[in-house]
Protein backbone atom coordinates (compact mmCIF):
# COMPACT_ATOMS: atom_id res chain seq x y z
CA UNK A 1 101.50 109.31 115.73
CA UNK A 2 99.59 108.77 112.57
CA UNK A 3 99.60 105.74 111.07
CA UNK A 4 98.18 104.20 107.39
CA UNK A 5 98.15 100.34 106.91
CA UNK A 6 98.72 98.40 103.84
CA UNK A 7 97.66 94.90 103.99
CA UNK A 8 98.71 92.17 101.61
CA UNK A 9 99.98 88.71 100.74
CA UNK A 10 102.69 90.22 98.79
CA UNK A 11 103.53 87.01 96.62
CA UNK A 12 105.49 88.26 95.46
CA UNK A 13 105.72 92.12 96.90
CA UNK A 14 105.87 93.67 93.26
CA UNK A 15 105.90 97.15 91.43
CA UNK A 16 102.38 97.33 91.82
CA UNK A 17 102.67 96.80 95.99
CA UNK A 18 105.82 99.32 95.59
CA UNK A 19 103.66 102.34 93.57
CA UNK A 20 100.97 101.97 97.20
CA UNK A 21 104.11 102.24 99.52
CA UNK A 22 105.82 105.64 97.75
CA UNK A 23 102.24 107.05 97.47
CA UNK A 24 102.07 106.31 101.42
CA UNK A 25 105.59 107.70 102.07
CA UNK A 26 104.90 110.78 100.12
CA UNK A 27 102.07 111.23 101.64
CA UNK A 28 101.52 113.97 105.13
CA UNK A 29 99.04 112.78 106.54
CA UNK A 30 100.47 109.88 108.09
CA UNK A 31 104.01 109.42 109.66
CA UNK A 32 104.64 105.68 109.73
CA UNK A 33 103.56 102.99 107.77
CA UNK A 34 102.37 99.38 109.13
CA UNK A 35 102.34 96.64 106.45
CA UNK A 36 100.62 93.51 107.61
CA UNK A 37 101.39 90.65 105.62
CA UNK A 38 98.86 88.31 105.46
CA UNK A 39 99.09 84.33 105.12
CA UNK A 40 102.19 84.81 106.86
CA UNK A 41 101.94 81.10 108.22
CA UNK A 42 101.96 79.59 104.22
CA UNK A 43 104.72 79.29 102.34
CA UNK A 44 105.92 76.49 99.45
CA UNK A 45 102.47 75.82 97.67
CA UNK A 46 102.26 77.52 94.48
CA UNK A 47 99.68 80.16 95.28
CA UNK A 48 101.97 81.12 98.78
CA UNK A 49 105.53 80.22 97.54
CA UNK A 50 107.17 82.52 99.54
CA UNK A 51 108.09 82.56 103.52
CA UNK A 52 106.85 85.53 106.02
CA UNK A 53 110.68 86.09 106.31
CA UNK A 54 111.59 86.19 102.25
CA UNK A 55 108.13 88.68 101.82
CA UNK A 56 109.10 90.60 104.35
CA UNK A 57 112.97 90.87 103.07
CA UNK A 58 111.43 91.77 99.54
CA UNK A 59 109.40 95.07 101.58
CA UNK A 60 113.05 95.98 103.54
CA UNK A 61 114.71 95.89 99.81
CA UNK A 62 113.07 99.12 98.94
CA UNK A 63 113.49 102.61 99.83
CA UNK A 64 111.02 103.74 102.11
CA UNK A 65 111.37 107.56 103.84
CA UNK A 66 108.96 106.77 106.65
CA UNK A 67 109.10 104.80 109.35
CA UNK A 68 107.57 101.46 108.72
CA UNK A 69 106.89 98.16 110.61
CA UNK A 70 105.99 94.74 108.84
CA UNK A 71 103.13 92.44 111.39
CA UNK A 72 102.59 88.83 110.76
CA UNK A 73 98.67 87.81 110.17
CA UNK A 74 98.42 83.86 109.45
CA UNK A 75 94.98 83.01 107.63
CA UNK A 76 91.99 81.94 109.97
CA UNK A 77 89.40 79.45 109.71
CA UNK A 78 86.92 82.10 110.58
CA UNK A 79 86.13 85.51 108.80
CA UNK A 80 85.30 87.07 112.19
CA UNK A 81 87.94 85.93 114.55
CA UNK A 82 90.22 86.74 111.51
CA UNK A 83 89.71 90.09 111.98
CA UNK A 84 89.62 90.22 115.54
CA UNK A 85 93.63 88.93 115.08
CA UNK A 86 93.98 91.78 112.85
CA UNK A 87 92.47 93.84 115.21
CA UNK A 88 94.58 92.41 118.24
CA UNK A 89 97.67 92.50 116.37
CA UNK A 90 97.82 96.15 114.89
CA UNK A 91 99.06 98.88 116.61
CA UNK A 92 96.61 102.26 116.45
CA UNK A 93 96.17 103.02 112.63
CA UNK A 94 93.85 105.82 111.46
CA UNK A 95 94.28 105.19 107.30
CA UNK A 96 93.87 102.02 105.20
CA UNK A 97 95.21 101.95 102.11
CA UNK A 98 93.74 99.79 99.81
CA UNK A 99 92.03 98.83 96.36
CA UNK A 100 90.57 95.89 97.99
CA UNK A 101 86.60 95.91 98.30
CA UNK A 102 86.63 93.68 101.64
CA UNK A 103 89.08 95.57 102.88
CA UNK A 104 87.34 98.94 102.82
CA UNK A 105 84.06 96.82 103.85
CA UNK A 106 86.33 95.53 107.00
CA UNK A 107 88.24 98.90 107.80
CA UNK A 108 84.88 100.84 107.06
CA UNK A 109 85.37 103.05 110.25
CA UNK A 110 88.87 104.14 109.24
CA UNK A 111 89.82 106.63 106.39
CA UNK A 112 89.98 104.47 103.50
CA UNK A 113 92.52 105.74 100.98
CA UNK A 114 92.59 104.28 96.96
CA UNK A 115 96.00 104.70 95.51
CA UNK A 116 95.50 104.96 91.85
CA UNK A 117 96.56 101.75 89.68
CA UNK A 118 99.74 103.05 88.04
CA UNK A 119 100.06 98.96 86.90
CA UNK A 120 97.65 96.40 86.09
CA UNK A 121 99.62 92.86 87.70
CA UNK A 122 98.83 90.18 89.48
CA UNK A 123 100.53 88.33 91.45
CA UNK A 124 99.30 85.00 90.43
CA UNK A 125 100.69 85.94 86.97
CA UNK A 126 103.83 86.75 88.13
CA UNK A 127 104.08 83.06 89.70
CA UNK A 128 102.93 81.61 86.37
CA UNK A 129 105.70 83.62 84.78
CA UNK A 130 107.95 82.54 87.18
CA UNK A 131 107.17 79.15 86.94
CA UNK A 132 107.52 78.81 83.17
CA UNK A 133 110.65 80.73 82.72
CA UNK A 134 109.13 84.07 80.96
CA UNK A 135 110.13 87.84 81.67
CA UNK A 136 108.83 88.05 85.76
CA UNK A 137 111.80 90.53 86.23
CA UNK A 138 110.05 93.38 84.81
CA UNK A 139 107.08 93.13 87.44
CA UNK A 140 109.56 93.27 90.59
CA UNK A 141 112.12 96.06 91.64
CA UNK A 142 115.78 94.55 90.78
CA UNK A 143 116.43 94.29 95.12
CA UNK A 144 113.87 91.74 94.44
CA UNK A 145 114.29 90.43 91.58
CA UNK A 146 117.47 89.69 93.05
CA UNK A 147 115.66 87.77 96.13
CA UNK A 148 113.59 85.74 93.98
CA UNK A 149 116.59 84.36 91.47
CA UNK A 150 118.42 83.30 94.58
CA UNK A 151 115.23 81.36 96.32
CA UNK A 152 113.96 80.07 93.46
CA UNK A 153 110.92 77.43 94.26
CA UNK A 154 109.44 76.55 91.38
């Protein structure tokens, strides 16, 4: 089976995260997708408001083709043995989607892919937007828009 991997903190998972996803499920060179969610051990500070469990519920909101997994990947004191986790954790992967330049420095033996930047976001700004009451919505699919409104932390 071929497999691409999307890594992320996804706080929150928004259009931006969405746009990689449907590029990987359209595309045939792969036929699952693994989406690792990093800092999956933080949650409640402003910069990782959100739980493992609500990220990952904001990934199973969409529509995704393929099949797809969602992995755990706390932070680690130590670069290294941070990617050895990864490593450990992950099941065989051959493609790495990502815009990230330590990513494609980490995952330099594996196809790297680029998906093209349909939006410029970030998620810090959405949690500033969030935070003071302005128009987050339009960042996030409705499914979770819908998640945030109803586990609202700030």
């Amino acid at each position: 089976m071929r497999r691409g991997l999307f890594i992320g903190r996804f706080q929150p998972f928004h259009i931006g995260h969405l746009s990689v996803l449907q590029t990987m499920d359209q595309d045939n060179e792969i036929d699952e997708i693994i989406i690792m969610i990093g800092s999956a051990d933080k949650s409640g500070t402003f910069d990782n408001p959100f739980s493992f469990e609500k990220r990952a519920e904001m990934i199973r909101s969409i529509l995704i083709k393929k099949p797809f997994q969602i992995i755990a990947l706390p932070d680690g004191q130590n670069h290294d043995k941070w990617f050895e986790n990864l490593m450990s954790e992950l099941p065989e992967f051959s493609v790495v989607y990502t815009g990230s330049d330590s990513i494609k420095k980490l995952f330099s033996n594996f196809i790297i892919k680029t998906p093209s930047i349909k939006y410029k976001i970030s998620g810090t700004e959405i949690r500033v937007q969030i935070r003071k009451g302005q128009n987050w919505q339009k960042w996030v699919s409705k499914e979770v828009a819908k998640i945030i409104s109803r586990s609202m932390l700030f």
